[in-house]
Protein backbone atom coordinates (compact mmCIF):
# COMPACT_ATOMS: atom_id res chain seq x y z
CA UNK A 1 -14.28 -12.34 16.92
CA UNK A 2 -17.16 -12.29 14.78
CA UNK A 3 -17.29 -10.04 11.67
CA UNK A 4 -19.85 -7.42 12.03
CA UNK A 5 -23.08 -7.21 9.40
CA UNK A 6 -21.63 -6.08 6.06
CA UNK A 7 -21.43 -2.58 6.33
CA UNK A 8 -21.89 -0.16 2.47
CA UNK A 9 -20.97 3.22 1.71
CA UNK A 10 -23.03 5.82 3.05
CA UNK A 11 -21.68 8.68 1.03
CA UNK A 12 -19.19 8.66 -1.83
CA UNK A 13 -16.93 11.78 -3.88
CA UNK A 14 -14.65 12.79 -5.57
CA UNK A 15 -11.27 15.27 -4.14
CA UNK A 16 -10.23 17.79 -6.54
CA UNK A 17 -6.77 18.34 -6.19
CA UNK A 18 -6.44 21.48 -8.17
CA UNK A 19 -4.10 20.10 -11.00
CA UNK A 20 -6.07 17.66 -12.49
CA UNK A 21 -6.81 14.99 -10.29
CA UNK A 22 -9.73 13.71 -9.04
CA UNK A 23 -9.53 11.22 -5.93
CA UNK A 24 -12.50 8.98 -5.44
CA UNK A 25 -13.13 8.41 -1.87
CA UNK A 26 -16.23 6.55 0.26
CA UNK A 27 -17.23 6.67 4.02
CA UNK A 28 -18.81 3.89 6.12
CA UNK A 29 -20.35 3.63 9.23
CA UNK A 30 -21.48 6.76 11.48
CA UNK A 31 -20.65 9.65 10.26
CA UNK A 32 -20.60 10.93 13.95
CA UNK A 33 -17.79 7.88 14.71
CA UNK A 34 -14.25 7.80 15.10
CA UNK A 35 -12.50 8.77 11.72
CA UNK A 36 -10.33 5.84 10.32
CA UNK A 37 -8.72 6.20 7.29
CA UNK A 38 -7.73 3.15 4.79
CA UNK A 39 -4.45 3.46 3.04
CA UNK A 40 -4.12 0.63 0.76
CA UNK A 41 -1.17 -1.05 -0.73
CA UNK A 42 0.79 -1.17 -4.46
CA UNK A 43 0.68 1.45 -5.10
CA UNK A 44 -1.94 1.34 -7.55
CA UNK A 45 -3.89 -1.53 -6.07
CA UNK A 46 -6.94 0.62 -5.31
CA UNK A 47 -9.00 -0.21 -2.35
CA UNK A 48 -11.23 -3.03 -1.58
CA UNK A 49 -14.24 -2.78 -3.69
CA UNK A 50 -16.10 -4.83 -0.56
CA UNK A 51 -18.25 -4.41 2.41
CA UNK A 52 -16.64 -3.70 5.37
CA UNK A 53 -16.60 -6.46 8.30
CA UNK A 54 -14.24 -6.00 10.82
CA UNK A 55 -15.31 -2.16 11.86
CA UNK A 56 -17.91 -1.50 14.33
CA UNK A 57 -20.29 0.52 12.01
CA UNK A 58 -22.02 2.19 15.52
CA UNK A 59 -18.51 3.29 16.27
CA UNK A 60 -16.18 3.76 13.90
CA UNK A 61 -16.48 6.20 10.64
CA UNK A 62 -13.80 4.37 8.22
CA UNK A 63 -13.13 6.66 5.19
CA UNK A 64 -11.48 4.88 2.16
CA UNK A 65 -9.87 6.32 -1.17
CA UNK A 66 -7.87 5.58 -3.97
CA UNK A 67 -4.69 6.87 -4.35
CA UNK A 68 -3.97 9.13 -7.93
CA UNK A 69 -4.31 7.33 -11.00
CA UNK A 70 -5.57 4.44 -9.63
CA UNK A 71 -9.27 2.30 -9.02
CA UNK A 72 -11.88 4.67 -9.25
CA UNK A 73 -9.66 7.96 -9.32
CA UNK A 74 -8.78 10.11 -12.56
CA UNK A 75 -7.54 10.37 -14.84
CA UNK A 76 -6.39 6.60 -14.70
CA UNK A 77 -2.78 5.55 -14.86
CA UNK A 78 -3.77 2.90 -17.53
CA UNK A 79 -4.54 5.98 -20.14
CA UNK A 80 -0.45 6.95 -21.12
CA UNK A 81 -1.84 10.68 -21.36
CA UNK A 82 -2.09 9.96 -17.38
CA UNK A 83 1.14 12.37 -16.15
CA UNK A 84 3.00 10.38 -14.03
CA UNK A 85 4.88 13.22 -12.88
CA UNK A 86 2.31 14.47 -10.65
CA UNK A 87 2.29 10.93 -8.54
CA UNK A 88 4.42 10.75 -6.38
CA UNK A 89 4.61 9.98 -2.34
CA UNK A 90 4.04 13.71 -1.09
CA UNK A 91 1.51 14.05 -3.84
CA UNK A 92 -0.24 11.44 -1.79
CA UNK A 93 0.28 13.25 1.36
CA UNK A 94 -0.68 16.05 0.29
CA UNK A 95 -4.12 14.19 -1.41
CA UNK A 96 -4.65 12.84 2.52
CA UNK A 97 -4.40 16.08 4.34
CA UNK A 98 -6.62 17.58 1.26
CA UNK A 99 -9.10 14.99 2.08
CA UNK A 100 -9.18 15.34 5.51
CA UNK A 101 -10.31 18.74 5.76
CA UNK A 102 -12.38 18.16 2.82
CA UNK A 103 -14.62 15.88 5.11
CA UNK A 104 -13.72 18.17 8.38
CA UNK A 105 -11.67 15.58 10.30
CA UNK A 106 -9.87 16.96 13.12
CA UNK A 107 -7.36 13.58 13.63
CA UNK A 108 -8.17 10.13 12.28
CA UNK A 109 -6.69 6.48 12.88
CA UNK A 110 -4.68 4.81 10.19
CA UNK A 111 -4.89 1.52 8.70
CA UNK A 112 -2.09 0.65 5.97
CA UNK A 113 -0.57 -2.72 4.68
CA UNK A 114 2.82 -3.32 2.50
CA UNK A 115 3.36 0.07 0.28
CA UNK A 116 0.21 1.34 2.57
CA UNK A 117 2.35 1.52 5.37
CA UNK A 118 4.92 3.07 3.64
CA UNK A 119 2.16 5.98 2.85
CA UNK A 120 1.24 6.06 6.27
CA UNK A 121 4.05 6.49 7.82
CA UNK A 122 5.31 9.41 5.63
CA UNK A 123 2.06 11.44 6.23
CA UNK A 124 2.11 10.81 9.87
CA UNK A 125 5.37 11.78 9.87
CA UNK A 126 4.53 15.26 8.36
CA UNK A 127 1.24 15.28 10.35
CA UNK A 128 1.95 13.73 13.60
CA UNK A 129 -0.94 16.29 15.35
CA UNK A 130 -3.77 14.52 13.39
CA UNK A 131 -2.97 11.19 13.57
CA UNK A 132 -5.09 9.38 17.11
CA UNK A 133 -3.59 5.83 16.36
CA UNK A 134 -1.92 3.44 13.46
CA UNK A 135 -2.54 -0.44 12.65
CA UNK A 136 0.33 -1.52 10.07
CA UNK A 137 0.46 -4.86 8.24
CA UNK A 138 3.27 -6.43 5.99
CA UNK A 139 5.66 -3.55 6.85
CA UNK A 140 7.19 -2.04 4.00
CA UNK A 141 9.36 1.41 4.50
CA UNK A 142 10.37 1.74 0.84
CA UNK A 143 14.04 1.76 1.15
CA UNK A 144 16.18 0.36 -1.46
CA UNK A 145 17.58 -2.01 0.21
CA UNK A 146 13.79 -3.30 0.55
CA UNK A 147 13.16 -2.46 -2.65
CA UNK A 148 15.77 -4.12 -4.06
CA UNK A 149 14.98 -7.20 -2.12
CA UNK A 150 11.84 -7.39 -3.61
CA UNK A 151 12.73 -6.69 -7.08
CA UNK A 152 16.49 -9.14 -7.20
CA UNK A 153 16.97 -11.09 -3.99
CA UNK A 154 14.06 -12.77 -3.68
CA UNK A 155 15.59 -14.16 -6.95
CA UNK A 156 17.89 -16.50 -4.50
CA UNK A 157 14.74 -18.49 -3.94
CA UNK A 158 12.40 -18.35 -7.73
CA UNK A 159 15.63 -18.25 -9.97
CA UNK A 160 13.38 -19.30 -13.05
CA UNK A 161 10.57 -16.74 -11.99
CA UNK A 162 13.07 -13.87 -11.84
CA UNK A 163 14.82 -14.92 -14.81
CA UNK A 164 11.38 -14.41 -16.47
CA UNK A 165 11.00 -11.24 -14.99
CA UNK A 166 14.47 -9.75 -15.82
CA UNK A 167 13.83 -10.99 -19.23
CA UNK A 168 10.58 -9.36 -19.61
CA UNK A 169 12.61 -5.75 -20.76
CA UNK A 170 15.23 -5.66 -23.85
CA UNK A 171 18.41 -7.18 -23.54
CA UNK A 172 20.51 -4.51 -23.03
CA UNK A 173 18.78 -3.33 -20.31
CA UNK A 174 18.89 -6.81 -18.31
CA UNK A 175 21.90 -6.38 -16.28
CA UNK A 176 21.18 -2.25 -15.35
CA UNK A 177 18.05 -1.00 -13.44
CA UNK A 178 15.19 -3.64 -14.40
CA UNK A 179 12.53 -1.26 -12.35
CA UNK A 180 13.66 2.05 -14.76
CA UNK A 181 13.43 -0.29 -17.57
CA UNK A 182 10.29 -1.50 -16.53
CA UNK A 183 8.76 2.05 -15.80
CA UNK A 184 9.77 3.02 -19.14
CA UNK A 185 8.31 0.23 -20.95
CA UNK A 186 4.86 1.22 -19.08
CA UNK A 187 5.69 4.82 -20.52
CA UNK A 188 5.13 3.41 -24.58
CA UNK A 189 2.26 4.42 -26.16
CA UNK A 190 2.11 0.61 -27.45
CA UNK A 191 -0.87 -0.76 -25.15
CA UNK A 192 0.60 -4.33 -26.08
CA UNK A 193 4.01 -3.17 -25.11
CA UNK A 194 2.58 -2.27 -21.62
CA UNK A 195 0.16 -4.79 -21.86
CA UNK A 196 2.77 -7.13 -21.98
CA UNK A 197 5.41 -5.99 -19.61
CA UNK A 198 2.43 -4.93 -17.03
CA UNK A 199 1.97 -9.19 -17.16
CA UNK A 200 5.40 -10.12 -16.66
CA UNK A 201 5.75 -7.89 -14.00
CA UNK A 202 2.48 -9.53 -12.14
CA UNK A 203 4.13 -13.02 -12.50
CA UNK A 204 7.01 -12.43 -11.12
CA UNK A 205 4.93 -10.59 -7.61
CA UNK A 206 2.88 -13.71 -7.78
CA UNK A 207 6.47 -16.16 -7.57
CA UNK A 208 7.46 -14.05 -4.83
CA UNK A 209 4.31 -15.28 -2.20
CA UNK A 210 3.89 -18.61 -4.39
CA UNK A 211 5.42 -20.22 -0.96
CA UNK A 212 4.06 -18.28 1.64
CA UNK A 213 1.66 -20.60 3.95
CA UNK A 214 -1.27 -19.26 2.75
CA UNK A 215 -0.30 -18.62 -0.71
CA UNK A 216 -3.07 -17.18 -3.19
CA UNK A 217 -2.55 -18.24 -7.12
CA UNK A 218 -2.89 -15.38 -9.13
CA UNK A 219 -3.01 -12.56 -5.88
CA UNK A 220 -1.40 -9.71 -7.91
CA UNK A 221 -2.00 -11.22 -11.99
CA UNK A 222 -5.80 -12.20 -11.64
CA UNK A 223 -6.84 -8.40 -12.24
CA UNK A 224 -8.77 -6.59 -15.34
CA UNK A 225 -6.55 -5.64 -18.07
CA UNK A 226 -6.45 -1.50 -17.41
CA UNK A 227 -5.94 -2.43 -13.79
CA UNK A 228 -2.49 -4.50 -14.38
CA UNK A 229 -1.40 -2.04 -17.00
CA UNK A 230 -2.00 0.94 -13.95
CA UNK A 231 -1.12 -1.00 -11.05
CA UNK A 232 2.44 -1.78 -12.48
CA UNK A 233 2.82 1.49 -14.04
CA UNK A 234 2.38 3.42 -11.07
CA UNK A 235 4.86 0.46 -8.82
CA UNK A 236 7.55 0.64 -11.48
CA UNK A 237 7.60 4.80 -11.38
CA UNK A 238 7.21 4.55 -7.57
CA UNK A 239 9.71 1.83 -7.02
CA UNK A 240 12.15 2.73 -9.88
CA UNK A 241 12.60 6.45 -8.23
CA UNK A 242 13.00 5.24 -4.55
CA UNK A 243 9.13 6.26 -3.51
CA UNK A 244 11.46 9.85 -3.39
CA UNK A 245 12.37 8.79 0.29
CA UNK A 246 15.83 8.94 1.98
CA UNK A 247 17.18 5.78 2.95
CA UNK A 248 15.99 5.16 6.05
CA UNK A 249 14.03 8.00 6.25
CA UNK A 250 10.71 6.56 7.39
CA UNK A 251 12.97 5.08 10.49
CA UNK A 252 15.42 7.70 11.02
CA UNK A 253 12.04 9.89 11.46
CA UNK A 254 10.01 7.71 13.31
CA UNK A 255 10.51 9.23 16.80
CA UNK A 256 8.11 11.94 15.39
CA UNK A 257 5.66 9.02 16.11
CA UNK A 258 6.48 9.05 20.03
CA UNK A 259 2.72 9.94 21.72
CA UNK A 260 1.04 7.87 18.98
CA UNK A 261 -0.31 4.06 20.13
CA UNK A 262 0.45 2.27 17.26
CA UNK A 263 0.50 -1.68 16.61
CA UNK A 264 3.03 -2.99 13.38
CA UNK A 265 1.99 -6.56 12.34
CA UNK A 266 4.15 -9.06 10.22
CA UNK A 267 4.31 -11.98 9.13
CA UNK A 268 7.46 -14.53 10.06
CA UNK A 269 7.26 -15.68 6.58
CA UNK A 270 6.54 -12.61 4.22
CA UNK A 271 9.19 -12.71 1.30
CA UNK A 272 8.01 -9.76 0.13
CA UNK A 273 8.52 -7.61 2.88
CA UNK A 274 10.73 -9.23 5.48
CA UNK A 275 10.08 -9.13 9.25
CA UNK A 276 13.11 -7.08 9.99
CA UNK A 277 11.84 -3.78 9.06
CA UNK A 278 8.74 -4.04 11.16
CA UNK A 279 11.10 -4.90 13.82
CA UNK A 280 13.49 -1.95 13.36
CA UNK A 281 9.95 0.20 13.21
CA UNK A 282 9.27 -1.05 16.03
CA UNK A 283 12.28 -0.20 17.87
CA UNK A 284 12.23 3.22 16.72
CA UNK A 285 9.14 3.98 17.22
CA UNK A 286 8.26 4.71 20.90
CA UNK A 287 4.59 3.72 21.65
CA UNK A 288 4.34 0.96 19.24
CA UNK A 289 3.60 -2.74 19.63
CA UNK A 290 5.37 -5.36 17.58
CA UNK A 291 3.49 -8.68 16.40
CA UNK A 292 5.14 -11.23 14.64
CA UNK A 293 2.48 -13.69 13.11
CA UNK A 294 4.06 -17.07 12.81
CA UNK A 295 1.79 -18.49 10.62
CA UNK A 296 1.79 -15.86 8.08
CA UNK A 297 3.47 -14.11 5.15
CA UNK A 298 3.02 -11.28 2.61
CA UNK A 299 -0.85 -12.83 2.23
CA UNK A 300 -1.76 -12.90 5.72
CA UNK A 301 -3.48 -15.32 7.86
CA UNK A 302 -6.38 -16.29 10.07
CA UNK A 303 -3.94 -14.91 13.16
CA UNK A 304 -2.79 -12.11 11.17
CA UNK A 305 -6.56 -10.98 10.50
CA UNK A 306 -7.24 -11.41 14.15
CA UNK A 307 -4.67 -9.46 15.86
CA UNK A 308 -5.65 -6.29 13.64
CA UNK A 309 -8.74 -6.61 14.82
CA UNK A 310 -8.31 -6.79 18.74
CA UNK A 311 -6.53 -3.46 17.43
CA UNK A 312 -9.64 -1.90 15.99
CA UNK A 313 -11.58 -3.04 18.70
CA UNK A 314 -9.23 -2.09 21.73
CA UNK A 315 -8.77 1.73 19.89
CA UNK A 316 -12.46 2.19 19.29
CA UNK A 317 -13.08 2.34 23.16
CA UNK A 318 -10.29 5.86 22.85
């Protein structure tokens, strides 16, 4: 399918969120179209600062924003006077349903990838009623067991690249909870001391999809200074406190999902977020459509792209 004509914002704000927040958001397309909402991934990667392509601008009204503390939103988690403490997942939730009656949507489709569909998932969870359908890619639920996948057992296969990264906080802090020490390392008032660990924590997310098929150099570390230092910050406070989800939460609740046409796309070769927890969403979830993209991992591919968007086209036409 052919991408459609690059497609710019035609309207752009800022969400107060009543304790010092602002979210930046931007809407595309007709403003009379089907809502879609963008949920992007990190958390604290911002989202795309690019035309859209693959939404029918006649059709479809796709809303993006950044999540707190992140992109274009403020105060930025790259400033340490940024408090932390008022980011966390159901802060975000909360920021979504805020937004949603801020631009009077009645129910909107969701579009998340990796800790995206983490965020989705939790706020359709709590708000099953205005949710009309959900695309997922690189499914990540935030457990711990994920979580700590991503963070030490990838380490089976980049030994030297995690040894780097467990190295990057002090010594006696190696063999205990590297994300805590990380997160409190992006807590010093140093900016070379967060500078610093906000790199090694980059290098080590770039080892992890070094040897995916389609394998990017520099995917997470090729980013402006104050966007490293806030992109890590927010994953290590995130990540280090368990996204403040159950174990298996996102699962175990999933049949609050059933009514919901949903498609969950993965990629047979994604080290970062394996297959099996799309597959056990999947499962759980009744109305949802599993994909397994052979040619693909964390990065995506051609395939990957493709089948996400016979999903935006097929739930257009609803």
């Amino acid at each position: 399918m052919a991408d459609y004509p690059p497609t710019h914002p035609y309207d752009t704000g800022f969400l107060d969120t009543g304790d010092g927040n602002r979210v930046y958001y931007e809407q595309y397309g007709n403003p009379d179209g089907k809502p879609a909402l963008g949920v992007h991934g990190g958390p604290g990667a911002g989202s795309p600062r690019r035309p859209l392509r693959a939404w029918d601008p006649e059709r479809y009204r796709v809303i993006r924003f950044d999540q707190r503390n992140c992109g274009r939103s403020t105060p930025h988690a790259s400033d340490p006077a940024a408090d932390m403490r008022l980011n966390t997942t159901w802060h975000l939730v909360d920021d979504m349903e805020r937004l949603r009656e801020h631009l009077g949507v009645e129910r909107w489709l969701l579009n998340g990838a990796s800790w995206g569909v983490t965020l989705a998932l939790a706020y359709a969870q709590r708000h099953p009623e205005r949710v009309s359908e959900i695309i997922l890619q690189a499914v990540m639920t935030s457990r711990r067991s994920e979580i700590d996948w991503l963070y030490r057992g990838a380490g089976r296969f980049h030994p030297e690249a995690w040894d780097r990264f467990r190295a990057g906080v002090p010594e006696r802090e190696r063999d205990g909870d590297l994300l805590a020490a990380y997160a409190r390392l992006m807590e010093s008032p140093d900016r070379e001391v967060r500078r610093r660990a906000a790199a090694d924590w980059l290098a080590w997310e770039d080892a992890v999809v070094s040897g995916e098929p389609t394998a990017v150099a520099g995917m997470y570390g090729d980013r402006e200074v104050d966007e490293q230092i806030a992109f890590v910050r927010i994953c290590a406070h995130f990540f280090s406190n368990g996204a403040w989800l159950a174990e298996d939460q996102l699962l175990r609740d999933a049949h609050r999902l059933a009514g919901i046409p949903g498609v969950v796309i993965t990629g047979r070769h994604d080290m970062g977020c394996p297959p099996r927890s799309a597959w056990e969403l999947a499962r759980a979830w009744q109305g949802a459509r599993l994909h397994i993209s052979e040619d693909s991992g964390h990065v995506g591919s051609a395939g990957m792209v493709q089948v996400a968007r016979d999903a935006i086209e097929e739930f257009k036409h609803r």
